[in-house]
PDB file of N, CA and C in Angstrom:
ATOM      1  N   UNK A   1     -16.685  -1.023 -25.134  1.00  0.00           N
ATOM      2  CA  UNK A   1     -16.514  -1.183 -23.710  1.00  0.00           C
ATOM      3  C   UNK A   1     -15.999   0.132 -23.137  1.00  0.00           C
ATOM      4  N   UNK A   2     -16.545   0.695 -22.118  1.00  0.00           N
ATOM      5  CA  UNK A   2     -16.360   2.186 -21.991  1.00  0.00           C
ATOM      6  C   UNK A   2     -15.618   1.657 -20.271  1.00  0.00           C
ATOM      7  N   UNK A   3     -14.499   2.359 -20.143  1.00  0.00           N
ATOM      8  CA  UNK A   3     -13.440   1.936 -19.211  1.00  0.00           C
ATOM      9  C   UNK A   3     -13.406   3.750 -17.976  1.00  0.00           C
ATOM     10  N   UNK A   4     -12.744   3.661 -17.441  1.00  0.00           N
ATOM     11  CA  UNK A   4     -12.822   4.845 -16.480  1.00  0.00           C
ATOM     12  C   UNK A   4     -11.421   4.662 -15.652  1.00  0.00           C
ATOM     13  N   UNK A   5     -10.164   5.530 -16.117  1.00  0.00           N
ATOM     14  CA  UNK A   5      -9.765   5.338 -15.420  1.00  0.00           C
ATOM     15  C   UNK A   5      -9.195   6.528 -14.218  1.00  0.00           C
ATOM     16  N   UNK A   6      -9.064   5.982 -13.322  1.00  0.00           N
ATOM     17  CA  UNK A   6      -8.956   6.965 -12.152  1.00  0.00           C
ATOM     18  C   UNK A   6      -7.106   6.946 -11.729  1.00  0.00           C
ATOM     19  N   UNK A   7      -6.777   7.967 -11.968  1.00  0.00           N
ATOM     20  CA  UNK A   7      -5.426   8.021 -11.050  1.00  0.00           C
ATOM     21  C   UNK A   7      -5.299   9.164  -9.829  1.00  0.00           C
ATOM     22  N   UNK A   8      -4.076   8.627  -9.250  1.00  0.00           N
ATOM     23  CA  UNK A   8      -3.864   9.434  -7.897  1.00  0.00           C
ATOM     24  C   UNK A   8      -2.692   9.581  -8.101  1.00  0.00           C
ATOM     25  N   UNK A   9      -2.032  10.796  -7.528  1.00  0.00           N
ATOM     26  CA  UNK A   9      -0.766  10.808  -7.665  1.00  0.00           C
ATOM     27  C   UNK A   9      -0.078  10.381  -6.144  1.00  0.00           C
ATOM     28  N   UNK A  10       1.133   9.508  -5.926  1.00  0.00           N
ATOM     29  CA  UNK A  10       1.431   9.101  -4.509  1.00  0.00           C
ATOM     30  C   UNK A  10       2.134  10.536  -3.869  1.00  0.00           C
ATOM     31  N   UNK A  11       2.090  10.603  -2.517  1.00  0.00           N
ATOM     32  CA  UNK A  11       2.625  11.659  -2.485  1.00  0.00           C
ATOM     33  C   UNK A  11       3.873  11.293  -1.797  1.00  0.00           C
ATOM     34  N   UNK A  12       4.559  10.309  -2.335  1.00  0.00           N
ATOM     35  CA  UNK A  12       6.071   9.469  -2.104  1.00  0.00           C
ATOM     36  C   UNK A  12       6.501   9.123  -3.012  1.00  0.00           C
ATOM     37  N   UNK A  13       7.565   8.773  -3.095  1.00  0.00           N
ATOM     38  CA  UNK A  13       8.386   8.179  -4.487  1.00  0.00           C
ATOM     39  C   UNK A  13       8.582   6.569  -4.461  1.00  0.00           C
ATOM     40  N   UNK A  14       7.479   6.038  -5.868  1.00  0.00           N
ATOM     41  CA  UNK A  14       7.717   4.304  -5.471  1.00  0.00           C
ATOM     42  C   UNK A  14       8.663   3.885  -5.105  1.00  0.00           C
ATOM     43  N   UNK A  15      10.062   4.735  -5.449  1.00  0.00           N
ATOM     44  CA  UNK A  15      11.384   3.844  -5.531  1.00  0.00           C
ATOM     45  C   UNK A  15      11.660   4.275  -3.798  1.00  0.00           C
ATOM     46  N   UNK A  16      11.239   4.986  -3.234  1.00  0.00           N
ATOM     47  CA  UNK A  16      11.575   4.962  -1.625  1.00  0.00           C
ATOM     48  C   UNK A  16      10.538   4.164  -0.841  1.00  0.00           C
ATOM     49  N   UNK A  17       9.610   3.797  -1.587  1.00  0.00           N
ATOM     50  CA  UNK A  17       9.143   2.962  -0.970  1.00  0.00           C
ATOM     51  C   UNK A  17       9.378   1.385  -1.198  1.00  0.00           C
ATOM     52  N   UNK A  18       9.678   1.500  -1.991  1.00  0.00           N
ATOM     53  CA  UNK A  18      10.091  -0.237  -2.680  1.00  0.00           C
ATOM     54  C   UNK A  18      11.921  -0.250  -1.575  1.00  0.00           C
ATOM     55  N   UNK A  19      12.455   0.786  -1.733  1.00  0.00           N
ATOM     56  CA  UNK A  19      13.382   0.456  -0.895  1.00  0.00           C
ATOM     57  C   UNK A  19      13.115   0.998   0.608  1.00  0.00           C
ATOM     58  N   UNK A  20      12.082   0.762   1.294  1.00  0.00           N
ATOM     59  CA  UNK A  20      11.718   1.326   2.733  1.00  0.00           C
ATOM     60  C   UNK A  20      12.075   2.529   3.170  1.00  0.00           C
ATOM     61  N   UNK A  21      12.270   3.203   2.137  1.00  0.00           N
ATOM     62  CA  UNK A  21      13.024   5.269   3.228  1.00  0.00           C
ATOM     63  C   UNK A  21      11.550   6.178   3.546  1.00  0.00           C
ATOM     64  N   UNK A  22      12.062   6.341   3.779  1.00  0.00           N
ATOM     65  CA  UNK A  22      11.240   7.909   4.504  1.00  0.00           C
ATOM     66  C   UNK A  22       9.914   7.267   5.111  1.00  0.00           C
ATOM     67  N   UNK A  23       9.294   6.065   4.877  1.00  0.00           N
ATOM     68  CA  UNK A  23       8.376   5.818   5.436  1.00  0.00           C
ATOM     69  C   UNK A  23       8.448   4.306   6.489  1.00  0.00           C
ATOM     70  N   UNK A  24       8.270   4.414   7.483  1.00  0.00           N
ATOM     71  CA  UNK A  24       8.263   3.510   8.740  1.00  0.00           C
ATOM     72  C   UNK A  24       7.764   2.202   7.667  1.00  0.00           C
ATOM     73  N   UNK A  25       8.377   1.132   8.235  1.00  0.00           N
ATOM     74  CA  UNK A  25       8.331  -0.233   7.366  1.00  0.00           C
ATOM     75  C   UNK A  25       6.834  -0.792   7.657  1.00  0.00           C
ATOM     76  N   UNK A  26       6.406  -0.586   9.074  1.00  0.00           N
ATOM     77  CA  UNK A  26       5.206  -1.040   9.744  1.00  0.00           C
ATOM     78  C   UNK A  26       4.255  -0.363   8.732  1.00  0.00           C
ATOM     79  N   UNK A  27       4.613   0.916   7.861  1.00  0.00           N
ATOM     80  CA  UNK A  27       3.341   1.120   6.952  1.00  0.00           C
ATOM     81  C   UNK A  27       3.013   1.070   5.914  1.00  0.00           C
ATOM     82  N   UNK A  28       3.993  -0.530   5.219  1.00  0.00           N
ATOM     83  CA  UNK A  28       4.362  -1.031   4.005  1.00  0.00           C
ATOM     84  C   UNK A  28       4.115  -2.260   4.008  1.00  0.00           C
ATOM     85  N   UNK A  29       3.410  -2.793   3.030  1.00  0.00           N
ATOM     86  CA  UNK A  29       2.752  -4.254   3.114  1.00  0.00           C
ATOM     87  C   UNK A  29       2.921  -4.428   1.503  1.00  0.00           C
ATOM     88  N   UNK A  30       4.129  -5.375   1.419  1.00  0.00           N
ATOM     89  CA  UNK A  30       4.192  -5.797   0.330  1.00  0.00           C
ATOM     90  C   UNK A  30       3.526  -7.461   0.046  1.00  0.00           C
ATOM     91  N   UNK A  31       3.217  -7.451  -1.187  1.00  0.00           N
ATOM     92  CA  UNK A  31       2.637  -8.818  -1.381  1.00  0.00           C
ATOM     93  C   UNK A  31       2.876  -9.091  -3.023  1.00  0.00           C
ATOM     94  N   UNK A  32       3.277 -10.124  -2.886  1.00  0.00           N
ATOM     95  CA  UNK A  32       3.800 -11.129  -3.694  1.00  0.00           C
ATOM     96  C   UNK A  32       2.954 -11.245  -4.910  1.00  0.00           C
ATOM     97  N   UNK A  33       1.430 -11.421  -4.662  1.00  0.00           N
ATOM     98  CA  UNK A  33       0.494 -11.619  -6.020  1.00  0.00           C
ATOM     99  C   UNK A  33      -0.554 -10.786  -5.395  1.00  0.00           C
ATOM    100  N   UNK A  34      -2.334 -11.647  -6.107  1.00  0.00           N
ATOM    101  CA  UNK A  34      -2.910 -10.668  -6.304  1.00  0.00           C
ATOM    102  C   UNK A  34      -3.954 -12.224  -5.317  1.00  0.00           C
ATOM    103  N   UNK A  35      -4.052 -11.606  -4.125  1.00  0.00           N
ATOM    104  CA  UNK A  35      -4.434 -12.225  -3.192  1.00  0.00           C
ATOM    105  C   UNK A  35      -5.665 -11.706  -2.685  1.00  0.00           C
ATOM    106  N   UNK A  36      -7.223 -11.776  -3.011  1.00  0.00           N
ATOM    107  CA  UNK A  36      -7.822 -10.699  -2.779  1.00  0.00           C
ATOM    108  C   UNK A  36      -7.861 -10.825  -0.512  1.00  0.00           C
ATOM    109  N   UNK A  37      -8.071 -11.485  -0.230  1.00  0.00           N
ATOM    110  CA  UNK A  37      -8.556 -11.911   1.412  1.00  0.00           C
ATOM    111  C   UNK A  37      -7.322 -11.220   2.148  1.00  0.00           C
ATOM    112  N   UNK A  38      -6.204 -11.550   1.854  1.00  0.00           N
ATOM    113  CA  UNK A  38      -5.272 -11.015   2.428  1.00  0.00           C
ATOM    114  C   UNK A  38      -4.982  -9.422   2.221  1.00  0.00           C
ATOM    115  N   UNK A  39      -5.354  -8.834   0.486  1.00  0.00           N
ATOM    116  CA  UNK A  39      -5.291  -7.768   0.674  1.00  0.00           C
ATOM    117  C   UNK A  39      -6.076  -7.071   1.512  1.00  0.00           C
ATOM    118  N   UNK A  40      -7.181  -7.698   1.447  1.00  0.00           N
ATOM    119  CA  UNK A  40      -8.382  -6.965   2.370  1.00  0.00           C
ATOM    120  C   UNK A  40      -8.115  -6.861   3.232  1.00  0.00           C
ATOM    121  N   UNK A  41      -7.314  -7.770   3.990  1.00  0.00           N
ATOM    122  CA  UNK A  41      -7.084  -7.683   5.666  1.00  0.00           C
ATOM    123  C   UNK A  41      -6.045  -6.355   5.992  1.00  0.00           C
ATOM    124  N   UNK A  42      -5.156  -5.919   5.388  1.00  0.00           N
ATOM    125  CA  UNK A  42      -4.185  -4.951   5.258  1.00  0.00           C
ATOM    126  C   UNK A  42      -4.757  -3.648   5.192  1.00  0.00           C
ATOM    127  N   UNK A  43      -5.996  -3.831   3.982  1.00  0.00           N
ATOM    128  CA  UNK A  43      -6.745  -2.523   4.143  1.00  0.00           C
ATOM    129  C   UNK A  43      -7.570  -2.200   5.252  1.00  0.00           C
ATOM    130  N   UNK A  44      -7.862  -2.983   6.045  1.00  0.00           N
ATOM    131  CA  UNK A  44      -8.707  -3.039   6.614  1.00  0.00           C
ATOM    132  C   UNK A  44      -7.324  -2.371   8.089  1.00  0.00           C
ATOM    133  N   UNK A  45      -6.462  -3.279   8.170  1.00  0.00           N
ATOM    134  CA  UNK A  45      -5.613  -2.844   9.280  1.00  0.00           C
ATOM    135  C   UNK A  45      -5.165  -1.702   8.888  1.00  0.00           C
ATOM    136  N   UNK A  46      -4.575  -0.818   8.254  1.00  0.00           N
ATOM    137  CA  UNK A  46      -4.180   0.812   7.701  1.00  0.00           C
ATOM    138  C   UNK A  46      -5.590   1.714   7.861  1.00  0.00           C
ATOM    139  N   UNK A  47      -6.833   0.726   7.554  1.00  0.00           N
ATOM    140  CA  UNK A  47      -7.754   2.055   7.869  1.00  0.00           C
ATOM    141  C   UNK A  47      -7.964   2.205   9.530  1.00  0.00           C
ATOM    142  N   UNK A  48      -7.804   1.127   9.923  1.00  0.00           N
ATOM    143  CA  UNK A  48      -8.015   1.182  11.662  1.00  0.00           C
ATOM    144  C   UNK A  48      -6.498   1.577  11.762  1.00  0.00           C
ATOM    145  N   UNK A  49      -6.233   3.007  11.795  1.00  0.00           N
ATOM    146  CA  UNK A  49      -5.032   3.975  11.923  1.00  0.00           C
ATOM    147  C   UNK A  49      -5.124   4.405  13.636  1.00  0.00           C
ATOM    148  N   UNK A  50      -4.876   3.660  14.591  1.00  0.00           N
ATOM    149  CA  UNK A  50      -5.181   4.138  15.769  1.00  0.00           C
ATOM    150  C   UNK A  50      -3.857   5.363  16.251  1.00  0.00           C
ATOM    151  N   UNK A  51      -2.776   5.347  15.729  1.00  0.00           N
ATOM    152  CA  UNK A  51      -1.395   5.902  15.895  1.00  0.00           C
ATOM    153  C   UNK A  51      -1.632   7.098  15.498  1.00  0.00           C
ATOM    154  N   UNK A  52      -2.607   7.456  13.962  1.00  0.00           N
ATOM    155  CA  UNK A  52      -2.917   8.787  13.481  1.00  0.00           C
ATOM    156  C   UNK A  52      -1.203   8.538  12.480  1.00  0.00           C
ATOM    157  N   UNK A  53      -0.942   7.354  11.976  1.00  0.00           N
ATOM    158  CA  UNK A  53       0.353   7.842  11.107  1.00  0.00           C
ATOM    159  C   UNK A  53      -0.113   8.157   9.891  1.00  0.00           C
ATOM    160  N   UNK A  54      -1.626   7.959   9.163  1.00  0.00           N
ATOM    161  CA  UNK A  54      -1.849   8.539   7.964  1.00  0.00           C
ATOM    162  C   UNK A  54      -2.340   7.100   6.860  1.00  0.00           C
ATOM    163  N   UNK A  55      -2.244   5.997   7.856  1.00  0.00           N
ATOM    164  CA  UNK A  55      -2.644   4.810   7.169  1.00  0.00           C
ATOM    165  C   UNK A  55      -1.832   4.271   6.399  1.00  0.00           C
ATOM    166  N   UNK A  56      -1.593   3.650   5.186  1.00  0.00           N
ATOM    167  CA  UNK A  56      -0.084   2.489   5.068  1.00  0.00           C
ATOM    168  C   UNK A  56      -0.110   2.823   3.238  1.00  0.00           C
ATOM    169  N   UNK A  57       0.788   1.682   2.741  1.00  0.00           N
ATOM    170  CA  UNK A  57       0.851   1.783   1.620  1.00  0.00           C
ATOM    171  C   UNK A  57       0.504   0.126   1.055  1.00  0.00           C
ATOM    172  N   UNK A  58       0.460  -0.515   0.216  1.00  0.00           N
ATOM    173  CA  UNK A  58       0.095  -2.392  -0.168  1.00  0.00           C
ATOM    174  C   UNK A  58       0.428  -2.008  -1.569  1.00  0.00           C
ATOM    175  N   UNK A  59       1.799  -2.439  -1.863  1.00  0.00           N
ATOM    176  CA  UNK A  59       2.294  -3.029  -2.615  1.00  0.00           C
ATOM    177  C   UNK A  59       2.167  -4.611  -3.495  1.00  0.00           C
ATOM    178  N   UNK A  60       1.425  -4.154  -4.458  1.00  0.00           N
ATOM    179  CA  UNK A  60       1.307  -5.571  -4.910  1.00  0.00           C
ATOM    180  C   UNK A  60       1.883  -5.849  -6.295  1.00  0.00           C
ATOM    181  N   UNK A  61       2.780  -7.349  -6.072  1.00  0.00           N
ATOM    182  CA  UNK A  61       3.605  -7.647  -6.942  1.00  0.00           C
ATOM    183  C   UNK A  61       5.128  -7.387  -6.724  1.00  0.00           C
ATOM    184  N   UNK A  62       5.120  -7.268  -5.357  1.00  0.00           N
ATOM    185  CA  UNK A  62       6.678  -6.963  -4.506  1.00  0.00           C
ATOM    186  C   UNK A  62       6.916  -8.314  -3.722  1.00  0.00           C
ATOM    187  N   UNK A  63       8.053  -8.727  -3.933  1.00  0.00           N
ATOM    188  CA  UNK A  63       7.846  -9.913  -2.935  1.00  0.00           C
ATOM    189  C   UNK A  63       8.825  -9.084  -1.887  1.00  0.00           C
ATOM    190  N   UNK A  64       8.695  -9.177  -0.402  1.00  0.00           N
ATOM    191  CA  UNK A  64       9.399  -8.592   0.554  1.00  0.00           C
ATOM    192  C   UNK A  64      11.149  -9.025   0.861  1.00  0.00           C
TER     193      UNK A  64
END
Protein backbone atom coordinates (compact mmCIF):
# COMPACT_ATOMS: atom_id res chain seq x y z
CA UNK A 1 0.00 0.00 0.00
CA UNK A 2 1.93 3.05 -1.13
CA UNK A 3 0.82 6.09 1.28
CA UNK A 4 1.93 9.91 0.58
CA UNK A 5 2.36 11.89 3.15
CA UNK A 6 2.16 15.62 2.93
CA UNK A 7 3.13 18.02 5.77
CA UNK A 8 2.95 21.77 6.35
CA UNK A 9 4.55 23.47 8.81
CA UNK A 10 1.90 25.95 10.94
CA UNK A 11 3.19 29.17 10.98
CA UNK A 12 1.82 29.44 14.84
CA UNK A 13 2.42 27.50 17.76
CA UNK A 14 -0.41 24.68 18.45
CA UNK A 15 -0.08 25.45 22.05
CA UNK A 16 -1.15 29.31 21.32
CA UNK A 17 -3.61 28.24 19.54
CA UNK A 18 -5.20 25.59 21.66
CA UNK A 19 -4.94 28.34 24.28
CA UNK A 20 -6.42 31.32 21.92
CA UNK A 21 -3.16 33.93 21.87
CA UNK A 22 -1.96 35.73 19.20
CA UNK A 23 -4.72 34.73 17.01
CA UNK A 24 -8.39 36.41 17.12
CA UNK A 25 -10.77 33.54 18.52
CA UNK A 26 -13.27 34.28 15.48
CA UNK A 27 -10.37 32.41 13.48
CA UNK A 28 -10.43 29.23 15.53
CA UNK A 29 -12.95 26.53 15.12
CA UNK A 30 -12.51 23.88 17.36
CA UNK A 31 -14.42 20.61 17.06
CA UNK A 32 -14.92 17.92 19.20
CA UNK A 33 -14.73 14.81 16.58
CA UNK A 34 -14.43 14.05 13.13
CA UNK A 35 -17.63 15.51 11.71
CA UNK A 36 -17.22 15.62 8.00
CA UNK A 37 -20.55 18.37 7.06
CA UNK A 38 -19.72 20.56 9.73
CA UNK A 39 -16.10 20.59 8.98
CA UNK A 40 -16.90 21.52 5.58
CA UNK A 41 -18.98 24.32 6.53
CA UNK A 42 -15.95 26.06 8.49
CA UNK A 43 -13.82 25.53 5.51
CA UNK A 44 -15.91 26.81 3.45
CA UNK A 45 -16.56 30.01 5.91
CA UNK A 46 -12.43 30.78 6.38
CA UNK A 47 -12.15 30.50 2.61
CA UNK A 48 -14.91 33.20 2.08
CA UNK A 49 -12.16 35.56 4.00
CA UNK A 50 -14.06 38.82 3.24
CA UNK A 51 -11.95 40.81 6.25
CA UNK A 52 -8.57 39.69 4.29
CA UNK A 53 -7.50 38.18 8.01
CA UNK A 54 -5.70 35.24 6.18
CA UNK A 55 -8.53 32.62 6.69
CA UNK A 56 -8.89 30.50 10.11
CA UNK A 57 -7.50 27.54 11.71
CA UNK A 58 -10.18 23.89 12.54
CA UNK A 59 -9.02 22.16 15.16
CA UNK A 60 -10.12 18.77 15.34
CA UNK A 61 -10.36 16.75 18.44
CA UNK A 62 -10.49 19.98 20.76
CA UNK A 63 -13.54 20.26 22.53
CA UNK A 64 -13.97 24.24 23.07
Amino acid sequence: MNRTVISMALTINIEDLLNKQKIESNRIDFKKGWNPASIYHSVCAFANDFDDLGGGYILVGVDS
